[in-house]
N, C-alpha and C. Protein backbone atom coordinates (compact mmCIF):
# COMPACT_ATOMS: atom_id res chain seq x y z
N UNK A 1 0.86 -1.16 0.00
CA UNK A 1 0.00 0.00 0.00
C UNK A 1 0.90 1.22 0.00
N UNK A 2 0.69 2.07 -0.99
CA UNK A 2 1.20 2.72 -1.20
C UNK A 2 1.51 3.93 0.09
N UNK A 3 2.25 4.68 0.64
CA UNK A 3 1.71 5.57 1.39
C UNK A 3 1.54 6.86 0.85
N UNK A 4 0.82 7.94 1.45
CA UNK A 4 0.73 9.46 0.87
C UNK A 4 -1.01 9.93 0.29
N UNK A 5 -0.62 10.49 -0.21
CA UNK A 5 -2.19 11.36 -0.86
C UNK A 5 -2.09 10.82 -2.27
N UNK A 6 -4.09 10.39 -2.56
CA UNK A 6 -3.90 10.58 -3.82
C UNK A 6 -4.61 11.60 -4.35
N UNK A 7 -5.12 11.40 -5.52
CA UNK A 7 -6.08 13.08 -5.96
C UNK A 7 -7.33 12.87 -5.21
N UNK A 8 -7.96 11.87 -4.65
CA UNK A 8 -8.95 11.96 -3.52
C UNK A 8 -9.12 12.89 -2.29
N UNK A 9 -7.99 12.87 -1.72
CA UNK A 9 -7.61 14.41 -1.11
C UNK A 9 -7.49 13.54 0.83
N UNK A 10 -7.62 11.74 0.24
CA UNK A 10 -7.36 11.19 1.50
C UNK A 10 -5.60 10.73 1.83
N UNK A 11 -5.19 10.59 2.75
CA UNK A 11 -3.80 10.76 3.18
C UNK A 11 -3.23 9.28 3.73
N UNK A 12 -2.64 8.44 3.34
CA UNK A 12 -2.46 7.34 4.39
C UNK A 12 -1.21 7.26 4.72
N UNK A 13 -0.59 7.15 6.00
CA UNK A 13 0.66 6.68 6.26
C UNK A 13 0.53 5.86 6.85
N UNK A 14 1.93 4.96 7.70
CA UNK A 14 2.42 4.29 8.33
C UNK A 14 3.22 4.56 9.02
N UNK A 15 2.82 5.12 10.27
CA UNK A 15 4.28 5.97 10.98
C UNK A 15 4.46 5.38 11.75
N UNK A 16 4.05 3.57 12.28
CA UNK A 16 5.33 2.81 12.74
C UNK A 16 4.60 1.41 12.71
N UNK A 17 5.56 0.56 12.52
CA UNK A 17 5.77 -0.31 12.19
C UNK A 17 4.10 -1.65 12.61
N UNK A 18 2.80 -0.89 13.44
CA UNK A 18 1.28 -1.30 14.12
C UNK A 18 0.38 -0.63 13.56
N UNK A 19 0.94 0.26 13.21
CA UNK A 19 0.08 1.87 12.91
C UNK A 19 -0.36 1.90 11.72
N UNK A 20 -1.43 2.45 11.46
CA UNK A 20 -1.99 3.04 9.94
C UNK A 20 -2.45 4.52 10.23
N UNK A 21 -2.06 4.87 10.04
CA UNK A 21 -2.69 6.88 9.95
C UNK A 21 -3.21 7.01 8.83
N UNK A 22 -4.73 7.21 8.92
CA UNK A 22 -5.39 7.70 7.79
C UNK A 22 -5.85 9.66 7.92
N UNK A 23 -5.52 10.52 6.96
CA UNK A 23 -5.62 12.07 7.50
C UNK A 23 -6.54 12.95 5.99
N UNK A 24 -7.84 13.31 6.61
CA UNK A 24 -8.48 14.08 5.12
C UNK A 24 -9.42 15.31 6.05
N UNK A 25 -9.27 16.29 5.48
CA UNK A 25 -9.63 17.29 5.12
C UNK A 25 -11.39 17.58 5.23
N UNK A 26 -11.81 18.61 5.52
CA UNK A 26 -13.60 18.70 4.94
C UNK A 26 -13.45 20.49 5.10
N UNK A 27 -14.37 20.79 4.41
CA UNK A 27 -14.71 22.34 4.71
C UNK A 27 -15.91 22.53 5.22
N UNK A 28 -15.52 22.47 6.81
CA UNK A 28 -16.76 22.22 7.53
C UNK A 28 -16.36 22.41 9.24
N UNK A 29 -16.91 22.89 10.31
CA UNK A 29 -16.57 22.48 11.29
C UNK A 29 -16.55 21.56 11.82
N UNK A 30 -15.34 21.29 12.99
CA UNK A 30 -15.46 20.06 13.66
C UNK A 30 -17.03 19.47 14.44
N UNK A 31 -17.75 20.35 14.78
CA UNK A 31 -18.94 19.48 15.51
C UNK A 31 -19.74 19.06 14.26
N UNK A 32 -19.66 19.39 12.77
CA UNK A 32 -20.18 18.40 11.72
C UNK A 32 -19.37 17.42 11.81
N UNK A 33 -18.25 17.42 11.31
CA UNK A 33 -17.93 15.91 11.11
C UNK A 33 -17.62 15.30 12.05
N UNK A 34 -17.98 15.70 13.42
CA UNK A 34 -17.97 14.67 14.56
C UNK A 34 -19.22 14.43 14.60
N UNK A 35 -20.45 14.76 14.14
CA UNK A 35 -21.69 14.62 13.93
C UNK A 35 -21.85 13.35 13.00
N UNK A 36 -20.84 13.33 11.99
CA UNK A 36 -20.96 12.69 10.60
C UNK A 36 -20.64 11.05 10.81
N UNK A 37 -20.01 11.00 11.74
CA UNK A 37 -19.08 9.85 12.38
C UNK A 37 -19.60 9.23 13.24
N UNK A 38 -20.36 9.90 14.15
CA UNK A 38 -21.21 9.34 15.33
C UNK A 38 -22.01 8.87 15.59
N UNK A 39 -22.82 9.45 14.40
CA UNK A 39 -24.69 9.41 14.50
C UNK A 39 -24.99 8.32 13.36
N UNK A 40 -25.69 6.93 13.91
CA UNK A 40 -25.22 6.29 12.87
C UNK A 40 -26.17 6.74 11.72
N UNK A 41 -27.22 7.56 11.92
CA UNK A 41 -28.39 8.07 10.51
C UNK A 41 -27.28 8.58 9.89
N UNK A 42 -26.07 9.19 9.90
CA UNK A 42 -24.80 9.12 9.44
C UNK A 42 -24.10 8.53 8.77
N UNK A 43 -23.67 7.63 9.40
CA UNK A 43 -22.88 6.71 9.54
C UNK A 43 -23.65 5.74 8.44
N UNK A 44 -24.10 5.54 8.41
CA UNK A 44 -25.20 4.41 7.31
C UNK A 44 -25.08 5.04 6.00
N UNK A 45 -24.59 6.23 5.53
CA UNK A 45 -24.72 6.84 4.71
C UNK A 45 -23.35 6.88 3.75
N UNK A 46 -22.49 6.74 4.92
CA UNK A 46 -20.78 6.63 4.32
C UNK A 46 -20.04 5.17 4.72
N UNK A 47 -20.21 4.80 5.52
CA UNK A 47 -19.19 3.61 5.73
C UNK A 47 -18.96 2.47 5.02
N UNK A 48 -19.61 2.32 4.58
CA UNK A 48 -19.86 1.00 3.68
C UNK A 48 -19.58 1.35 1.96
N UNK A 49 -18.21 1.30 1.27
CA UNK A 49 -18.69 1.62 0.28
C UNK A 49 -19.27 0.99 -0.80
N UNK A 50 -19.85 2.00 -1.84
CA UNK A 50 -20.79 1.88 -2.22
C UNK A 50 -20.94 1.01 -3.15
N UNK A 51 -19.65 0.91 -4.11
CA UNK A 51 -19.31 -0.01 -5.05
C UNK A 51 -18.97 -1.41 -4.47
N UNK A 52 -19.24 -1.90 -3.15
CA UNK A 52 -18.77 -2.82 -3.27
C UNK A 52 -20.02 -3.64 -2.39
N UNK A 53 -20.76 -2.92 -1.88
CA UNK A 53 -21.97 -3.55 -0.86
C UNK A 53 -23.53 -2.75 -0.21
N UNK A 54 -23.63 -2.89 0.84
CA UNK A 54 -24.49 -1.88 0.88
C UNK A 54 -24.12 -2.29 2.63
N UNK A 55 -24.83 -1.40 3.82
CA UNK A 55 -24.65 -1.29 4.87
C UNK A 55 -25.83 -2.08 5.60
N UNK A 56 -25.85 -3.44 6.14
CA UNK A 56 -27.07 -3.77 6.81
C UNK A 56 -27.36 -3.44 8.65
N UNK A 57 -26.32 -3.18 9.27
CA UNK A 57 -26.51 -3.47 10.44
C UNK A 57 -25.31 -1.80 10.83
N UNK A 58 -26.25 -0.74 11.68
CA UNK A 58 -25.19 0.72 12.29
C UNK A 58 -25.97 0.41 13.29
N UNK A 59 -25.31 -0.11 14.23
CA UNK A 59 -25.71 -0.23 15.85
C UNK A 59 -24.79 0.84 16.87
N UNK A 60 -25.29 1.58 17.60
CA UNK A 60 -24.27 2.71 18.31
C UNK A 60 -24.57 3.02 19.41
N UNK A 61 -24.14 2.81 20.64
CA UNK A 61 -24.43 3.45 22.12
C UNK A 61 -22.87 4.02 22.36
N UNK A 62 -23.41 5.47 22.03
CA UNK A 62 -22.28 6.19 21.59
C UNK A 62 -22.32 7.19 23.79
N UNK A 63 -21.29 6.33 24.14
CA UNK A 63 -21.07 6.50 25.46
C UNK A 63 -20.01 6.06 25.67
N UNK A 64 -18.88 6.68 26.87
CA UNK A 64 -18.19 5.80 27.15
C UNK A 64 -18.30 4.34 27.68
N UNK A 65 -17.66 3.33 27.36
CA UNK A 65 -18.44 2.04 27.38
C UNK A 65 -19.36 1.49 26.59
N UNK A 66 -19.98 2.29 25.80
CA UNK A 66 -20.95 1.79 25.02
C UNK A 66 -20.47 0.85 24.15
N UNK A 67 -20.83 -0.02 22.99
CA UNK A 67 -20.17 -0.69 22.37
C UNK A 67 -21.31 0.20 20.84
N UNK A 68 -20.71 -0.53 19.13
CA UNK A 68 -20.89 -0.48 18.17
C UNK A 68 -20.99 -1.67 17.13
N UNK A 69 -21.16 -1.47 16.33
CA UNK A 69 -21.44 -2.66 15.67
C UNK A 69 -21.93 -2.28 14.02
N UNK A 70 -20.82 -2.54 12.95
CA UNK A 70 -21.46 -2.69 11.42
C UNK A 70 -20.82 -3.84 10.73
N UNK A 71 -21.97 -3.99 10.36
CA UNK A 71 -22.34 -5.22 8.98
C UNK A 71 -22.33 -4.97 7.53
N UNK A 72 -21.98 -5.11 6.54
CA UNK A 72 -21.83 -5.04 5.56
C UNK A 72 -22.42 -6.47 4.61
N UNK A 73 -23.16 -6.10 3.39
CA UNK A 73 -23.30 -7.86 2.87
C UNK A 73 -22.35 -6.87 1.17
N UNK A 74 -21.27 -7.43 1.40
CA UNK A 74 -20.85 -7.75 -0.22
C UNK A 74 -21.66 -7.74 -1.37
N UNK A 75 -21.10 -7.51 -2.39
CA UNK A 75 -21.72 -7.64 -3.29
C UNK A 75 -21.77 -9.03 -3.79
N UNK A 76 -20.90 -9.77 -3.86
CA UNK A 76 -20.81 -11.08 -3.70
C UNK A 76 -21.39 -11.89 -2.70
N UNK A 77 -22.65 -11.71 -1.82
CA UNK A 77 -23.06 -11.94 -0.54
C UNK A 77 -22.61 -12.06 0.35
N UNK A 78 -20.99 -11.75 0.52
CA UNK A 78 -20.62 -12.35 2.05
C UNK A 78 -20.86 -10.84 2.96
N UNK A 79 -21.18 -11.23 4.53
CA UNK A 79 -21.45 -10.28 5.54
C UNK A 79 -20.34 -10.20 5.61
N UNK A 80 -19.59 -8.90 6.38
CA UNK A 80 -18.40 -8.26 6.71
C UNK A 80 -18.54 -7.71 8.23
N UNK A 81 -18.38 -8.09 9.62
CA UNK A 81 -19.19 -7.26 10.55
C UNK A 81 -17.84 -7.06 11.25
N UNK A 82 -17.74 -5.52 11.78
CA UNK A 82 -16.80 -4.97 12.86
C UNK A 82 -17.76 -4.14 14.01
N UNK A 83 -17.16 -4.61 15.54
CA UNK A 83 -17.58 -4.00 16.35
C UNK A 83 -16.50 -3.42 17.27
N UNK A 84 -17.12 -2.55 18.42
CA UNK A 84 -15.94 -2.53 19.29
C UNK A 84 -16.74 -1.61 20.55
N UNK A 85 -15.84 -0.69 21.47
CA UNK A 85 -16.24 -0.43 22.61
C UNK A 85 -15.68 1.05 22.74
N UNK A 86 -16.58 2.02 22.95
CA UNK A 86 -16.28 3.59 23.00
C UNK A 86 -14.87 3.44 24.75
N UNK A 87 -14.18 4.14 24.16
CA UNK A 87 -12.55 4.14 25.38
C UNK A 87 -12.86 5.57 25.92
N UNK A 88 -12.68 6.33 24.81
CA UNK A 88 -12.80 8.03 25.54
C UNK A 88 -13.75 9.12 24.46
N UNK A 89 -14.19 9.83 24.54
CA UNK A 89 -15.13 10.42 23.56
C UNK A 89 -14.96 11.71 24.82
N UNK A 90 -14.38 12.88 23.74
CA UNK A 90 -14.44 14.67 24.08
C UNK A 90 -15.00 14.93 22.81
N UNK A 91 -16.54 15.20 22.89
CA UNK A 91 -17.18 15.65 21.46
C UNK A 91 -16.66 17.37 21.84
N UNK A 92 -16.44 17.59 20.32
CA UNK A 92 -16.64 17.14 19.25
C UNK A 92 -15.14 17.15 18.48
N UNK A 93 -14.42 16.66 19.62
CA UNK A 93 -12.99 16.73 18.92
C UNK A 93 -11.68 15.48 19.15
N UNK A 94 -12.36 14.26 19.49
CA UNK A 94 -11.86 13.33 19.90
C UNK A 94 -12.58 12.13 20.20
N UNK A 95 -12.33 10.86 19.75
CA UNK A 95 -12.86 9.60 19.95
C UNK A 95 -12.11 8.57 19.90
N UNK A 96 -11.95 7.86 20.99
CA UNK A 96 -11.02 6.44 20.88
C UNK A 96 -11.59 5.26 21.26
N UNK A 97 -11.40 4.27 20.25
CA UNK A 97 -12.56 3.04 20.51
C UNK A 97 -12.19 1.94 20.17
N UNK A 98 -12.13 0.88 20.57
CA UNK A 98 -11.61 -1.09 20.00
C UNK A 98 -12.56 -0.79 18.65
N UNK A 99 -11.49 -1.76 17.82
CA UNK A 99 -12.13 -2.11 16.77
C UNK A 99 -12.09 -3.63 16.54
N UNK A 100 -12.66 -4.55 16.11
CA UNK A 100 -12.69 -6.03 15.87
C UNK A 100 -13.34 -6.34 14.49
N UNK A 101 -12.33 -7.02 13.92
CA UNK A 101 -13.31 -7.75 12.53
C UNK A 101 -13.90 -8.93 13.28
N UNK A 102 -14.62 -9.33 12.66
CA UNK A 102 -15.38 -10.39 13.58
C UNK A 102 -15.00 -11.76 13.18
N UNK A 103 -13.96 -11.97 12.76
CA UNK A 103 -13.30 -13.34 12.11
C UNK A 103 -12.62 -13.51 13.16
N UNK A 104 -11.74 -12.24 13.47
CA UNK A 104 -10.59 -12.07 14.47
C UNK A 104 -10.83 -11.59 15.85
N UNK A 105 -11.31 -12.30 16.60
CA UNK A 105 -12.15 -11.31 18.12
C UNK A 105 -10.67 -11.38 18.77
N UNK A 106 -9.92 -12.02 18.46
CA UNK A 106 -8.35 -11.99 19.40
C UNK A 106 -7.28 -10.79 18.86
N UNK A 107 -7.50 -10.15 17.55
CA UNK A 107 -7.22 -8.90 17.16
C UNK A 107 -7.80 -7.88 16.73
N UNK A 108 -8.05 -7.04 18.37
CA UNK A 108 -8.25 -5.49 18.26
C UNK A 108 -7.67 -4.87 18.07
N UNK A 109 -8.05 -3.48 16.94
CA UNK A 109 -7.58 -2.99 17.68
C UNK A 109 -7.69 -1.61 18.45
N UNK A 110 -7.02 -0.45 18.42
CA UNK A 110 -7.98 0.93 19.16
C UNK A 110 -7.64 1.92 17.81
N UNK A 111 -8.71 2.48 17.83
CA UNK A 111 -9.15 3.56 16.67
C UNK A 111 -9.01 5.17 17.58
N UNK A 112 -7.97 5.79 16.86
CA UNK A 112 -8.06 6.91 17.99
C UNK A 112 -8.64 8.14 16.91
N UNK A 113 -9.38 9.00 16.74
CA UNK A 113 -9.80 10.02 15.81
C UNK A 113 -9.45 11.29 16.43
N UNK A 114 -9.10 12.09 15.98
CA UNK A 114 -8.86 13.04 16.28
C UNK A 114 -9.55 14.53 15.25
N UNK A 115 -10.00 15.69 15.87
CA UNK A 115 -10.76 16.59 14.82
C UNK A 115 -9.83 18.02 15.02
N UNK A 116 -9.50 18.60 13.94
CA UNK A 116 -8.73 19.55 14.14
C UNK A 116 -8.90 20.55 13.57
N UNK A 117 -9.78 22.09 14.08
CA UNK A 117 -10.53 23.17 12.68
C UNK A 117 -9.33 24.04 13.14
N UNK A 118 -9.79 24.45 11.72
CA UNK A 118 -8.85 26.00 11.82
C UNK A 118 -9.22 26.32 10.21
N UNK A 119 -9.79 27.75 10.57
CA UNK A 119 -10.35 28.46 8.97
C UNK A 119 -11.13 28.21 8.88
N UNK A 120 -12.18 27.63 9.70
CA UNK A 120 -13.41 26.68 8.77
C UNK A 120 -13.17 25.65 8.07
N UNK A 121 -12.28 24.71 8.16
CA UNK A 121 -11.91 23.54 7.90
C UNK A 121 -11.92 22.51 9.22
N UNK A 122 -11.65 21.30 9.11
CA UNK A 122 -11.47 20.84 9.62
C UNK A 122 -10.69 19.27 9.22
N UNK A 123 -9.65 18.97 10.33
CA UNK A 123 -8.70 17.89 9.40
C UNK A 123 -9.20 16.74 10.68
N UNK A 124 -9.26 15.62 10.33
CA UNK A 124 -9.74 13.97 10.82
C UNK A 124 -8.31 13.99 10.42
N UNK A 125 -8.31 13.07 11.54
CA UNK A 125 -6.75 12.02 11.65
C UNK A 125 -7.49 10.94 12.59
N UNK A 126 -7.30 9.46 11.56
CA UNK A 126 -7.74 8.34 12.68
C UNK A 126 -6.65 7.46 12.26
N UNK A 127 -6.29 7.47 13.55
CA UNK A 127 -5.20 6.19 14.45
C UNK A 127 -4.90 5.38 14.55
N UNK A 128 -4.65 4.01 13.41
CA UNK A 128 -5.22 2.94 13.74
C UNK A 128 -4.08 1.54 14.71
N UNK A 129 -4.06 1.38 15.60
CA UNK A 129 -2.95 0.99 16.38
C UNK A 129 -3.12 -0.72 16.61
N UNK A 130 -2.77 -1.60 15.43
CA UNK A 130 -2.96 -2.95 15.68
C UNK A 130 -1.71 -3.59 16.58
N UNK A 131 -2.43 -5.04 17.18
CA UNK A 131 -1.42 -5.48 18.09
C UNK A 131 -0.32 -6.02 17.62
N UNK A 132 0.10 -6.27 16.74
CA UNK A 132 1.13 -6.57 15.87
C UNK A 132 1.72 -5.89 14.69
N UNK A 133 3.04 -6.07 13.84
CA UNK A 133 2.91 -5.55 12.97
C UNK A 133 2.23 -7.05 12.08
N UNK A 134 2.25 -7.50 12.17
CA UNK A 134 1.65 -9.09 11.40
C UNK A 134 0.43 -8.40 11.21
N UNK A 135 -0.63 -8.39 12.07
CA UNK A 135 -1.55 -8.38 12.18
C UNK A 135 -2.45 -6.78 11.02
N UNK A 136 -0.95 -5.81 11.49
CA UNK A 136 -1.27 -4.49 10.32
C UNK A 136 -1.14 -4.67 9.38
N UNK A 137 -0.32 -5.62 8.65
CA UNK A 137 -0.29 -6.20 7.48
C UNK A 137 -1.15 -6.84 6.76
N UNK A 138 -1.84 -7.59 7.71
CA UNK A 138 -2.42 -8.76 6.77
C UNK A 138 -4.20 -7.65 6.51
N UNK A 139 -4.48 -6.47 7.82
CA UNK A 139 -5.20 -5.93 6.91
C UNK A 139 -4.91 -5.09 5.84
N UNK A 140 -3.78 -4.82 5.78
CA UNK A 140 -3.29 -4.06 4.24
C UNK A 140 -3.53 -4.67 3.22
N UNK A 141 -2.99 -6.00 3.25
CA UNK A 141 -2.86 -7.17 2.42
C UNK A 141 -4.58 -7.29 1.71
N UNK A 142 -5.34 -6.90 2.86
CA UNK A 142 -6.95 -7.50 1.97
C UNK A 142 -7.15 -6.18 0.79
N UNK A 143 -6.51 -5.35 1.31
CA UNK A 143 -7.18 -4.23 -0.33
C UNK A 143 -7.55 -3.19 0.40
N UNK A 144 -7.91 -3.00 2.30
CA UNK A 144 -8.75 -2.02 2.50
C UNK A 144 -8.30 -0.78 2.43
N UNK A 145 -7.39 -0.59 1.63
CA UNK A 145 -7.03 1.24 1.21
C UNK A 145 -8.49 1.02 0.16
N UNK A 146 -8.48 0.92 -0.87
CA UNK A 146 -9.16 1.06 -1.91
C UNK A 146 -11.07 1.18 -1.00
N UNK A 147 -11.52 0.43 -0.49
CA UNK A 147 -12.58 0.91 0.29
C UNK A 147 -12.66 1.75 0.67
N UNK A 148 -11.38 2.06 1.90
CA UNK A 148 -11.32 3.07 2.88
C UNK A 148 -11.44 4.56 1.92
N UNK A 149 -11.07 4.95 0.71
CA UNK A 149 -11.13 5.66 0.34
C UNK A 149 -12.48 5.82 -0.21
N UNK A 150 -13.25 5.00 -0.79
CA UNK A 150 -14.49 5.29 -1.32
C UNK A 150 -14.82 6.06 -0.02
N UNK A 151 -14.79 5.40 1.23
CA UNK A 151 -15.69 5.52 2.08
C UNK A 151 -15.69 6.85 2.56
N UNK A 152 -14.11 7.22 2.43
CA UNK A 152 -14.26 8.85 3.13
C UNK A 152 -14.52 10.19 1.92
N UNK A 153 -14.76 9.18 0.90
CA UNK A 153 -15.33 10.25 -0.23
C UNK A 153 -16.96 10.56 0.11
N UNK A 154 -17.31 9.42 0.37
CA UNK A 154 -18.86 9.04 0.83
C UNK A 154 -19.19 9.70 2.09
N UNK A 155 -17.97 10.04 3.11
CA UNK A 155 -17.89 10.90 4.18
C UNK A 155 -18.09 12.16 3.80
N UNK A 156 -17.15 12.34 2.80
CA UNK A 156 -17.46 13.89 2.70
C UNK A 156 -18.42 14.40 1.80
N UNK A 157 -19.40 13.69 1.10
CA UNK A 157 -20.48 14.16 1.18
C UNK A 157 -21.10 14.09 2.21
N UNK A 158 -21.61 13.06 2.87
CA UNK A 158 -22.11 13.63 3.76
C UNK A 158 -21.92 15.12 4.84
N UNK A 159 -20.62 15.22 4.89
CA UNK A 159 -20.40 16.53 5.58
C UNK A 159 -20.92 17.88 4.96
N UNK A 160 -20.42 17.52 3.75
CA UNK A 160 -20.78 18.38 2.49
C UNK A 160 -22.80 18.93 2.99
N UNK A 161 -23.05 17.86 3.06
CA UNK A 161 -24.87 17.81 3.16
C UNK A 161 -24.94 18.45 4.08
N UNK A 162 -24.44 18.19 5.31
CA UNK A 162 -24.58 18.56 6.76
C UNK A 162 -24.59 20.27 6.83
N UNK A 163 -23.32 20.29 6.30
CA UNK A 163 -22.71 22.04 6.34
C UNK A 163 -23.72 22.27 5.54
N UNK A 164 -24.53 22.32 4.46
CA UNK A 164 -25.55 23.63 4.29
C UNK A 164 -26.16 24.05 4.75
């Protein structure tokens, strides 16, 4: 996987050896796109992209402690489901939470987001901190840059919607 920006305007690095840093942009304030992220009437709208499935299951008890939960059915029928457990939440400028594919309940890992305005912009940076580097790999290995990007295109419309 390549690292850096492409003309999508989404950012990915690897700044160590567990880590995935994903970093994009919106012209919007932070309490939208912490709105955009949270709420799953939201959330149902972007996560899942579009070319490849549709979204069956945005479950959210958006609390500390609360847990989450999405499902995906392929286009090829297979379900795809990740859940996990809210760690710390400072709306509207911070969220850290387990993440689990549901193949793998023995590798979480924590999703840290971060919201950052300035100008009327606002920049997302999410965290992604697996327990291994094995384990960061082998989700590289499935393709999920190429999703992950639909998805935060699909994000930023929605933000796009929000801000008018």
């Amino acid at each position: 996987m390549p690292a850096g920006t492409s003309e999508d305007g989404t950012q990915l690095d690897l700044p160590t050896d567990r880590e995935i840093l994903i970093t994009r942009s919106f012209a919007a304030p932070a309490r939208i796109v912490f709105e955009a992220i949270t709420r799953p009437e939201h959330v149902r709208r972007w996560w899942a992209p579009r070319s490849r499935g549709e979204m069956l299951v945005c479950e959210v008890d958006f609390r500390v402690g609360g847990g989450w939960r999405y499902v995906m059915r392929t286009n090829s029928g297979m379900e795809v489901g990740f859940s996990g457990k809210f760690l710390e939440i400072e709306a509207p400028l911070r969220v850290v939470q387990t993440e689990i594919f549901d193949p793998f309940p023995d590798a979480a890992s924590v999703v840290t987001v971060t919201l950052r305005e300035a100008a009327g912009r606002t920049t997302l940076e999410s965290r992604i901190l697996y327990p291994s580097r094995e384990v960061r790999d082998q989700v590289i290995a499935t393709g999920m840059e190429h999703g992950m990007r639909e998805s935060y295109r699909q994000l930023t419309e929605v933000v796009d919607a929000l801000a008018r």
